[in-house]
PDB file of N, CA and C in Angstrom:
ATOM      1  N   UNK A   1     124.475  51.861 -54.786  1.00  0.00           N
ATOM      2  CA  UNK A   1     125.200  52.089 -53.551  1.00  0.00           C
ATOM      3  C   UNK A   1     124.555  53.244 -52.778  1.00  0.00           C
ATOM      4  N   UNK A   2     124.490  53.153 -51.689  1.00  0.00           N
ATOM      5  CA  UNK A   2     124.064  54.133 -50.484  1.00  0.00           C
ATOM      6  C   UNK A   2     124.862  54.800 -49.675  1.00  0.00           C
ATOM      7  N   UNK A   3     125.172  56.048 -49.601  1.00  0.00           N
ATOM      8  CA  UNK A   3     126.164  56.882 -49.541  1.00  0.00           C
ATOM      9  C   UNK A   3     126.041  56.671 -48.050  1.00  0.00           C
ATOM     10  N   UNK A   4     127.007  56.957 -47.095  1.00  0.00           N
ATOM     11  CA  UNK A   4     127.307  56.864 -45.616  1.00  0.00           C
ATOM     12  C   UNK A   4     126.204  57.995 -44.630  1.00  0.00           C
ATOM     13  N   UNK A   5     126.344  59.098 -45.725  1.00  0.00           N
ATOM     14  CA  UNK A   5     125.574  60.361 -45.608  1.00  0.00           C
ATOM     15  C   UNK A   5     124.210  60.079 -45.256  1.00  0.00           C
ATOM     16  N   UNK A   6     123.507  59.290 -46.953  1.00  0.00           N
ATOM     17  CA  UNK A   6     122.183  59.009 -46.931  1.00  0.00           C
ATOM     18  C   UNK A   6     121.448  58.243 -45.523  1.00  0.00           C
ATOM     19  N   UNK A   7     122.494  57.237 -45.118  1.00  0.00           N
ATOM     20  CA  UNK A   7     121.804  56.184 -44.653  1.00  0.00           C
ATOM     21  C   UNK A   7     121.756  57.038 -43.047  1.00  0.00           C
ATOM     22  N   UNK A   8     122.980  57.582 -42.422  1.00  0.00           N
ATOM     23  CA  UNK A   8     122.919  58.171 -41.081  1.00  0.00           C
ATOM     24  C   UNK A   8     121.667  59.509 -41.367  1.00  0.00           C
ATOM     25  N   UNK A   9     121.566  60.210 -42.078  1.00  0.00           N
ATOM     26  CA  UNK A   9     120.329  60.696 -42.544  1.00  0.00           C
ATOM     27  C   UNK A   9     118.929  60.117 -41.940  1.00  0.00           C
ATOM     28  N   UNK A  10     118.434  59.171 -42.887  1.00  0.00           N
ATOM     29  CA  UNK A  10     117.533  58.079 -42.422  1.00  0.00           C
ATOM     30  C   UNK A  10     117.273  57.876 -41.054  1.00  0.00           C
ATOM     31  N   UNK A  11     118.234  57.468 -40.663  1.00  0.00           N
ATOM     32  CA  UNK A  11     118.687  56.999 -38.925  1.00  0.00           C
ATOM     33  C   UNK A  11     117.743  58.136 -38.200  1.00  0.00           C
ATOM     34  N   UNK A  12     118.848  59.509 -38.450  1.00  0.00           N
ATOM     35  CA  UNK A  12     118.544  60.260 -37.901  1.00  0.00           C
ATOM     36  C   UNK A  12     116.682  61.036 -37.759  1.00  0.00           C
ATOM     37  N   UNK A  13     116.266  60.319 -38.612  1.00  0.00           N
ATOM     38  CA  UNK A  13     115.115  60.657 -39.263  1.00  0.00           C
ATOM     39  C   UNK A  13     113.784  59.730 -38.528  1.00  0.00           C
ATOM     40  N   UNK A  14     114.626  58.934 -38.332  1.00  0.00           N
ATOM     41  CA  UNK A  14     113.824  57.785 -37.090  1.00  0.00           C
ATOM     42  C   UNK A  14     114.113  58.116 -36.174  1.00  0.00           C
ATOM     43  N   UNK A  15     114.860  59.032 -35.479  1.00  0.00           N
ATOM     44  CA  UNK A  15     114.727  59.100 -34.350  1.00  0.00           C
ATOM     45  C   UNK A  15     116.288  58.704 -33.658  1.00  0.00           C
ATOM     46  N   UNK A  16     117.277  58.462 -33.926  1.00  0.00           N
ATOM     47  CA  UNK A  16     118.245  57.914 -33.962  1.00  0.00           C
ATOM     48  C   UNK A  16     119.426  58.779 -33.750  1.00  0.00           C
ATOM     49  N   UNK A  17     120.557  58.476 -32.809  1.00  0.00           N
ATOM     50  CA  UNK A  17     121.499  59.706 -32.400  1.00  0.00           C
ATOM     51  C   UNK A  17     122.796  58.841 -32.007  1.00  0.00           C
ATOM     52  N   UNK A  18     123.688  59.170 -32.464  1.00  0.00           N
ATOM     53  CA  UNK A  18     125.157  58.544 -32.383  1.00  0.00           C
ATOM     54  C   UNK A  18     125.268  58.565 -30.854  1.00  0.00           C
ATOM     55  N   UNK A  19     125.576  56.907 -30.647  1.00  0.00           N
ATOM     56  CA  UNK A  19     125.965  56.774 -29.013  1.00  0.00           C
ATOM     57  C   UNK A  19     127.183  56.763 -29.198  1.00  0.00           C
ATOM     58  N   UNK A  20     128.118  55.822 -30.017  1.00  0.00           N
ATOM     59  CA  UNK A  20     130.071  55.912 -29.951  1.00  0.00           C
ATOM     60  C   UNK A  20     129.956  55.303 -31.085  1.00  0.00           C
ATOM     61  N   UNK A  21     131.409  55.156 -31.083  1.00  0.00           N
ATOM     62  CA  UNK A  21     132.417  55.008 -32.421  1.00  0.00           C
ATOM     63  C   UNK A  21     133.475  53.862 -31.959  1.00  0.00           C
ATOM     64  N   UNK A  22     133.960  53.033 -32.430  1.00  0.00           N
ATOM     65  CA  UNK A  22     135.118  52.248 -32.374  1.00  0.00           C
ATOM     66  C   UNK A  22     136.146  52.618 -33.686  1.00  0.00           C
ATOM     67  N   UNK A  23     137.127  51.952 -33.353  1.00  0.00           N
ATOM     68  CA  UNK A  23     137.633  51.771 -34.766  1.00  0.00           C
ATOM     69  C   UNK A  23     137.179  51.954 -36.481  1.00  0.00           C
ATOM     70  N   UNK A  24     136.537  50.638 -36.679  1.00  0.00           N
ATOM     71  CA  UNK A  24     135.626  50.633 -37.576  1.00  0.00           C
ATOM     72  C   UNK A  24     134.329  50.504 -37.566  1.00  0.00           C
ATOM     73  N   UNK A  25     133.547  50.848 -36.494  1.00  0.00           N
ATOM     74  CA  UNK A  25     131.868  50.817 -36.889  1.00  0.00           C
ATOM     75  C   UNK A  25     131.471  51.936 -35.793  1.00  0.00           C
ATOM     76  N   UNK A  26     129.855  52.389 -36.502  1.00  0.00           N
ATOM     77  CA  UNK A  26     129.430  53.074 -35.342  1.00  0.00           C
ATOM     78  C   UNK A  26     128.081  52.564 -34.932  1.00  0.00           C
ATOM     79  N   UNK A  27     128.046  53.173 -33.718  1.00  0.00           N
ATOM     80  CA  UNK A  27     126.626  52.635 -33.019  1.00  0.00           C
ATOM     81  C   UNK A  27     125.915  53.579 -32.881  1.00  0.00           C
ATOM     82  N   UNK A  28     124.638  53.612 -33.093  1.00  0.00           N
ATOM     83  CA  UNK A  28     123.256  54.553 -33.041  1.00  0.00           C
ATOM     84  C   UNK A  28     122.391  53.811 -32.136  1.00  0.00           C
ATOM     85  N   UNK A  29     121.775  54.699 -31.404  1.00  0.00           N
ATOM     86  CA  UNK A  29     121.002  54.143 -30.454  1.00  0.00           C
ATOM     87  C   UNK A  29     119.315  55.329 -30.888  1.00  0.00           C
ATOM     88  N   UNK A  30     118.390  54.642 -30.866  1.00  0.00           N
ATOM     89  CA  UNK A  30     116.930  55.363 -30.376  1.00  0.00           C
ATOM     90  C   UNK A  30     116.878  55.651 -28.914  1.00  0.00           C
ATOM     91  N   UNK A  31     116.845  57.079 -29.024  1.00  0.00           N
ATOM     92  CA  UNK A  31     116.124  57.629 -27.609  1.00  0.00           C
ATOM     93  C   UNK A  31     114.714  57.171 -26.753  1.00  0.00           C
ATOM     94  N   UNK A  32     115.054  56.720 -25.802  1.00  0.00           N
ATOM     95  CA  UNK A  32     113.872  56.163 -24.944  1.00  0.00           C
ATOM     96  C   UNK A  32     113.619  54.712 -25.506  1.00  0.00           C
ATOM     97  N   UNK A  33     114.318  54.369 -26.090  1.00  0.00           N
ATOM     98  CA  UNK A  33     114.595  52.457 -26.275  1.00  0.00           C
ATOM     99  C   UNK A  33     115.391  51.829 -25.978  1.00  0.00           C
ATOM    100  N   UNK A  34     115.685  50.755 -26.115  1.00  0.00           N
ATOM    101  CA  UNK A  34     117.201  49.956 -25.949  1.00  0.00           C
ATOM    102  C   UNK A  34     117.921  49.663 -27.560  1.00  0.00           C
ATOM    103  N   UNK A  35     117.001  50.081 -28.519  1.00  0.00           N
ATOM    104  CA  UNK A  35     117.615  49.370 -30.122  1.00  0.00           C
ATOM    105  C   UNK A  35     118.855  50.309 -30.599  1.00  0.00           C
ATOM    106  N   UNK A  36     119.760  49.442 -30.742  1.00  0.00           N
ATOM    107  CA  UNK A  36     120.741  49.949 -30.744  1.00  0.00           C
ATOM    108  C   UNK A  36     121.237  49.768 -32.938  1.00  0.00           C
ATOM    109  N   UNK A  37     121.527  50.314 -33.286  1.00  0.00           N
ATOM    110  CA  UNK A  37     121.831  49.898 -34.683  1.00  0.00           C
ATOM    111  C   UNK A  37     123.799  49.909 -34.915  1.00  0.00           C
ATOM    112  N   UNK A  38     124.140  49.033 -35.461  1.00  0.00           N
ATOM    113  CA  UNK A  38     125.909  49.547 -35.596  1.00  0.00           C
ATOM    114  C   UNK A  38     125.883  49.054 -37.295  1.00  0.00           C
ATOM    115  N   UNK A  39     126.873  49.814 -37.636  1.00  0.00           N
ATOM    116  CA  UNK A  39     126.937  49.655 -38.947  1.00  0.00           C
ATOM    117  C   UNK A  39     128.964  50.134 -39.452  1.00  0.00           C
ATOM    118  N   UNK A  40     129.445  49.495 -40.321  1.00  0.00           N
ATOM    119  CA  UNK A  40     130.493  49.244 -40.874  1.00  0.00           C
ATOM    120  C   UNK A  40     131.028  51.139 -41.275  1.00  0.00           C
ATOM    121  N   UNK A  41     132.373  51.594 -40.798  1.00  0.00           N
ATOM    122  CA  UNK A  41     132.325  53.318 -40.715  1.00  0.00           C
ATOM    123  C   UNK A  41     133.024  52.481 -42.439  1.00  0.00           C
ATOM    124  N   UNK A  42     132.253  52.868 -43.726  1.00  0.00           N
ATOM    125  CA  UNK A  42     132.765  53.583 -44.414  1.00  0.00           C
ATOM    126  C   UNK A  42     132.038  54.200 -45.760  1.00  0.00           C
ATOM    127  N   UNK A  43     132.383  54.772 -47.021  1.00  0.00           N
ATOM    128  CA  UNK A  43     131.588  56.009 -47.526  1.00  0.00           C
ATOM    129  C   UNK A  43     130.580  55.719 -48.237  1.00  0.00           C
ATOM    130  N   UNK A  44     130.262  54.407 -48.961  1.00  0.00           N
ATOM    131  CA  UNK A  44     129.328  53.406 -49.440  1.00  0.00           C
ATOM    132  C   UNK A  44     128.458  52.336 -48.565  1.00  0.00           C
ATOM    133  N   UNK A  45     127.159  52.179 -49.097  1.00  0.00           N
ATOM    134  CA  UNK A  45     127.342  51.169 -48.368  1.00  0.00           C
ATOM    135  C   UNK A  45     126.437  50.258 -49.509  1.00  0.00           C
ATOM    136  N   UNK A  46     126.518  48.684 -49.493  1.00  0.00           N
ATOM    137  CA  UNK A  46     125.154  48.060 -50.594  1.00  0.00           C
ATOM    138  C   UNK A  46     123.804  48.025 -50.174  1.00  0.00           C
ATOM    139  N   UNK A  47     123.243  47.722 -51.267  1.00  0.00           N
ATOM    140  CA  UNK A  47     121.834  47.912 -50.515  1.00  0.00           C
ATOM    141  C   UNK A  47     121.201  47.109 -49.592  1.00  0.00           C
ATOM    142  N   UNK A  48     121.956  45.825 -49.799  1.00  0.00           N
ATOM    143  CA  UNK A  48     121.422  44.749 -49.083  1.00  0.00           C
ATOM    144  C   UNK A  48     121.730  45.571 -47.391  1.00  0.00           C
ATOM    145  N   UNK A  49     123.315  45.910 -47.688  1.00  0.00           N
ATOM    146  CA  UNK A  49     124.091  46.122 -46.252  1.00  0.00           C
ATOM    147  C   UNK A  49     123.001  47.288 -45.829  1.00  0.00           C
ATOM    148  N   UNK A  50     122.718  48.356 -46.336  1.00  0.00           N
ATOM    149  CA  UNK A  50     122.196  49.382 -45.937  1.00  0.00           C
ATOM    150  C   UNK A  50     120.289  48.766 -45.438  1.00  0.00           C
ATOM    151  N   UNK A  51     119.537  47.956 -45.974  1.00  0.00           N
ATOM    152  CA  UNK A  51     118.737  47.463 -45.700  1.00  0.00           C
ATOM    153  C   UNK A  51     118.852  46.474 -44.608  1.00  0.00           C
ATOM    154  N   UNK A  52     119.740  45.948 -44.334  1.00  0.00           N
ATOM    155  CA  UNK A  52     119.989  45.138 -42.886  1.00  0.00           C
ATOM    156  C   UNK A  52     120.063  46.365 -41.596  1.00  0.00           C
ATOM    157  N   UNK A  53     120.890  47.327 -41.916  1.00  0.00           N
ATOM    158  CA  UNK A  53     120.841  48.098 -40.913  1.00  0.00           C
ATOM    159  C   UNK A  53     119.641  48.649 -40.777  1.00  0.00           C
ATOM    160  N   UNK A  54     118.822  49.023 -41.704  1.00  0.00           N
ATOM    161  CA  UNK A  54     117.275  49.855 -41.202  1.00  0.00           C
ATOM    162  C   UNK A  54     116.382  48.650 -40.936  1.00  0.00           C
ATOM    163  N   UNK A  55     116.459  47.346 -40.937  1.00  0.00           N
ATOM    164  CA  UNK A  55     115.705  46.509 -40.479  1.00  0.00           C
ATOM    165  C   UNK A  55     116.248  46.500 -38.863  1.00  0.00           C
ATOM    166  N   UNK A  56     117.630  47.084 -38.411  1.00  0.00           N
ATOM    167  CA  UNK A  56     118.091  46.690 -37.324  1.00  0.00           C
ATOM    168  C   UNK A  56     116.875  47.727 -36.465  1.00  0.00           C
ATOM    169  N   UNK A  57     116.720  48.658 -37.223  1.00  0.00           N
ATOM    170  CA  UNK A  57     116.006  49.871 -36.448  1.00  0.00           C
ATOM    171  C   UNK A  57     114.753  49.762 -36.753  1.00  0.00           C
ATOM    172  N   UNK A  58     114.088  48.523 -37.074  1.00  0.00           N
ATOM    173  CA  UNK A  58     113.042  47.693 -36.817  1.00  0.00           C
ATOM    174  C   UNK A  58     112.027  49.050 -38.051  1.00  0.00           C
ATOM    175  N   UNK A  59     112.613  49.064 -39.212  1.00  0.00           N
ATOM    176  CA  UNK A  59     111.580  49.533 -40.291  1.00  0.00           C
ATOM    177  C   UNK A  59     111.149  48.608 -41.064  1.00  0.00           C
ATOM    178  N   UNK A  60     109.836  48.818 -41.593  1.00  0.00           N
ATOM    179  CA  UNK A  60     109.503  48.092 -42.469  1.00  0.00           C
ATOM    180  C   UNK A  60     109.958  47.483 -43.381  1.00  0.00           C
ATOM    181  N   UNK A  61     110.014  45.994 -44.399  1.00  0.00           N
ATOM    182  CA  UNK A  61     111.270  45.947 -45.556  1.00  0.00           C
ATOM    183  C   UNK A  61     110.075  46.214 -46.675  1.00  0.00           C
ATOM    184  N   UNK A  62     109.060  46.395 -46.628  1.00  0.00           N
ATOM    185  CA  UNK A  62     108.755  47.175 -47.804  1.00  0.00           C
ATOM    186  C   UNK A  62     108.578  48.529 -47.946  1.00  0.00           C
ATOM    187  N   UNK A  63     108.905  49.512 -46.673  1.00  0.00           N
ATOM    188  CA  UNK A  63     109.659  50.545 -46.686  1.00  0.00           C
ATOM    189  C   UNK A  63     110.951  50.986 -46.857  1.00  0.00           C
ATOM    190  N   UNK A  64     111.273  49.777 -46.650  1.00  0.00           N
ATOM    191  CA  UNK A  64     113.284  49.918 -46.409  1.00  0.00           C
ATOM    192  C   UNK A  64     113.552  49.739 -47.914  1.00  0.00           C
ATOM    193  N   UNK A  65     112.783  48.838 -48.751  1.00  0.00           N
ATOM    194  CA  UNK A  65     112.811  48.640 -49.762  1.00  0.00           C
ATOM    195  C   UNK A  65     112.148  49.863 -50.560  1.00  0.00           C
ATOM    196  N   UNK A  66     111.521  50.382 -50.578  1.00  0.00           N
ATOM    197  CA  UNK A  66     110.679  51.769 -51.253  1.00  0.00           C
ATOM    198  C   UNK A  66     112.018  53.167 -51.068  1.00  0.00           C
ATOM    199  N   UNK A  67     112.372  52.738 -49.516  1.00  0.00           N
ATOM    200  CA  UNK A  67     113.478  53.924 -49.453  1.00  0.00           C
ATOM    201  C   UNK A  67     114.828  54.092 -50.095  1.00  0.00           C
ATOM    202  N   UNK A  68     115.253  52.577 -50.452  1.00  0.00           N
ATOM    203  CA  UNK A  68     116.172  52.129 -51.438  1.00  0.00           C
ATOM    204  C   UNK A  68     116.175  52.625 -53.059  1.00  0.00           C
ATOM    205  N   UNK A  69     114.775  52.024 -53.317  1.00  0.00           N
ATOM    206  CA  UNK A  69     114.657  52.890 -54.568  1.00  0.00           C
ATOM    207  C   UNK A  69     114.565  54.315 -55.011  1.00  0.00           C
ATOM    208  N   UNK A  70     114.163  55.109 -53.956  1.00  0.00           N
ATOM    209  CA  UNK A  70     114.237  55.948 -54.085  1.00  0.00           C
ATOM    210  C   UNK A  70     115.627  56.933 -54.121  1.00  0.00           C
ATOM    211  N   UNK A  71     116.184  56.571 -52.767  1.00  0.00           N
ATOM    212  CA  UNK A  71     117.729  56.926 -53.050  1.00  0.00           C
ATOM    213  C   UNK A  71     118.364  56.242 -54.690  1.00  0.00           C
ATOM    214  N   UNK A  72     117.940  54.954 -54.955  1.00  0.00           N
ATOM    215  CA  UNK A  72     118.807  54.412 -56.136  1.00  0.00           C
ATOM    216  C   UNK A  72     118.728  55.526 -56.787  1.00  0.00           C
ATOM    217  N   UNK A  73     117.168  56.141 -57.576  1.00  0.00           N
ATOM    218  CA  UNK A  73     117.033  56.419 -58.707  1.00  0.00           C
ATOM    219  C   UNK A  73     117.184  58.686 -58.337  1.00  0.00           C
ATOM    220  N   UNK A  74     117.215  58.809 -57.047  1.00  0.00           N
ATOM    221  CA  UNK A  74     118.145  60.102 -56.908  1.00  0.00           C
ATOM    222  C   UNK A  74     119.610  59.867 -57.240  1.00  0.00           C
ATOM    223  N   UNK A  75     120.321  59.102 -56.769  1.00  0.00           N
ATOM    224  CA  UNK A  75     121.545  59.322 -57.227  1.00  0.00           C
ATOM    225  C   UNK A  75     121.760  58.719 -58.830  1.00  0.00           C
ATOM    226  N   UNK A  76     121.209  58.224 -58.906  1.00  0.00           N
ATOM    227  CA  UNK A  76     121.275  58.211 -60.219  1.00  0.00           C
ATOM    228  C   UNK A  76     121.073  59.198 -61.380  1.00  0.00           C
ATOM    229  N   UNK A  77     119.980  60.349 -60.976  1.00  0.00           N
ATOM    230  CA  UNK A  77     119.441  61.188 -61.623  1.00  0.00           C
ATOM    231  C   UNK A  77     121.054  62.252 -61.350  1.00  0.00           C
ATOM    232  N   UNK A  78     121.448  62.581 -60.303  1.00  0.00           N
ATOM    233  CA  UNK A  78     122.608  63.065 -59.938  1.00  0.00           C
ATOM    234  C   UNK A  78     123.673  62.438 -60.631  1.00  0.00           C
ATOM    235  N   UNK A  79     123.877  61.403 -61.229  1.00  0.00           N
ATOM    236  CA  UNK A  79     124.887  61.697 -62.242  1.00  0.00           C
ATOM    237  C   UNK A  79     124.847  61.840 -63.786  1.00  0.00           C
ATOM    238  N   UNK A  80     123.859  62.219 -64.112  1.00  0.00           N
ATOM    239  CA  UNK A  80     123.258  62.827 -65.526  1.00  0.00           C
ATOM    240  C   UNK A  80     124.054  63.843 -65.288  1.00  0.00           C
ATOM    241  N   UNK A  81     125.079  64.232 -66.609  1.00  0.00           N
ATOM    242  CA  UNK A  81     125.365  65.494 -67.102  1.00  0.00           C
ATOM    243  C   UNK A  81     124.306  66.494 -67.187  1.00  0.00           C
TER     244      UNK A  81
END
């Protein structure tokens, strides 16, 4: 699972800046583009779900996929006693 944190992180990391909020989802937009990304507001997300959204923001999927694992196997290391 991909924490809500991690993934707006990312976003933000591309370049990416909260345009609004509804109810339940928010929208990110890239500065000086039209790509807009929206994604489901809550504290998890799966990987598939979290990899659809960074494909929305037109990343690589064998980056999106490399960035996955990497978060997997940090949070994972984070719950070792």
């Amino acid at each position: 699972m991909i924490s809500n944190t991690q993934l707006v992180a990312k976003l933000r990391e591309l370049g990416f800046s909260l345009e609004d909020q509804t109810k339940r989802v928010f929208i990110y937009r890239k500065k000086g583009t039209p790509i807009r990304v929206t994604f489901n507001k809550r504290d998890f997300h799966s990987e598939l779900g979290a990899g659809n959204v960074l494909s929305q923001a037109k990343m690589d999927k064998t980056v999106v996929r490399a960035w996955i694992a990497g978060v997997e196997a940090q949070n994972k290391e984070q719950k070792k006693p």
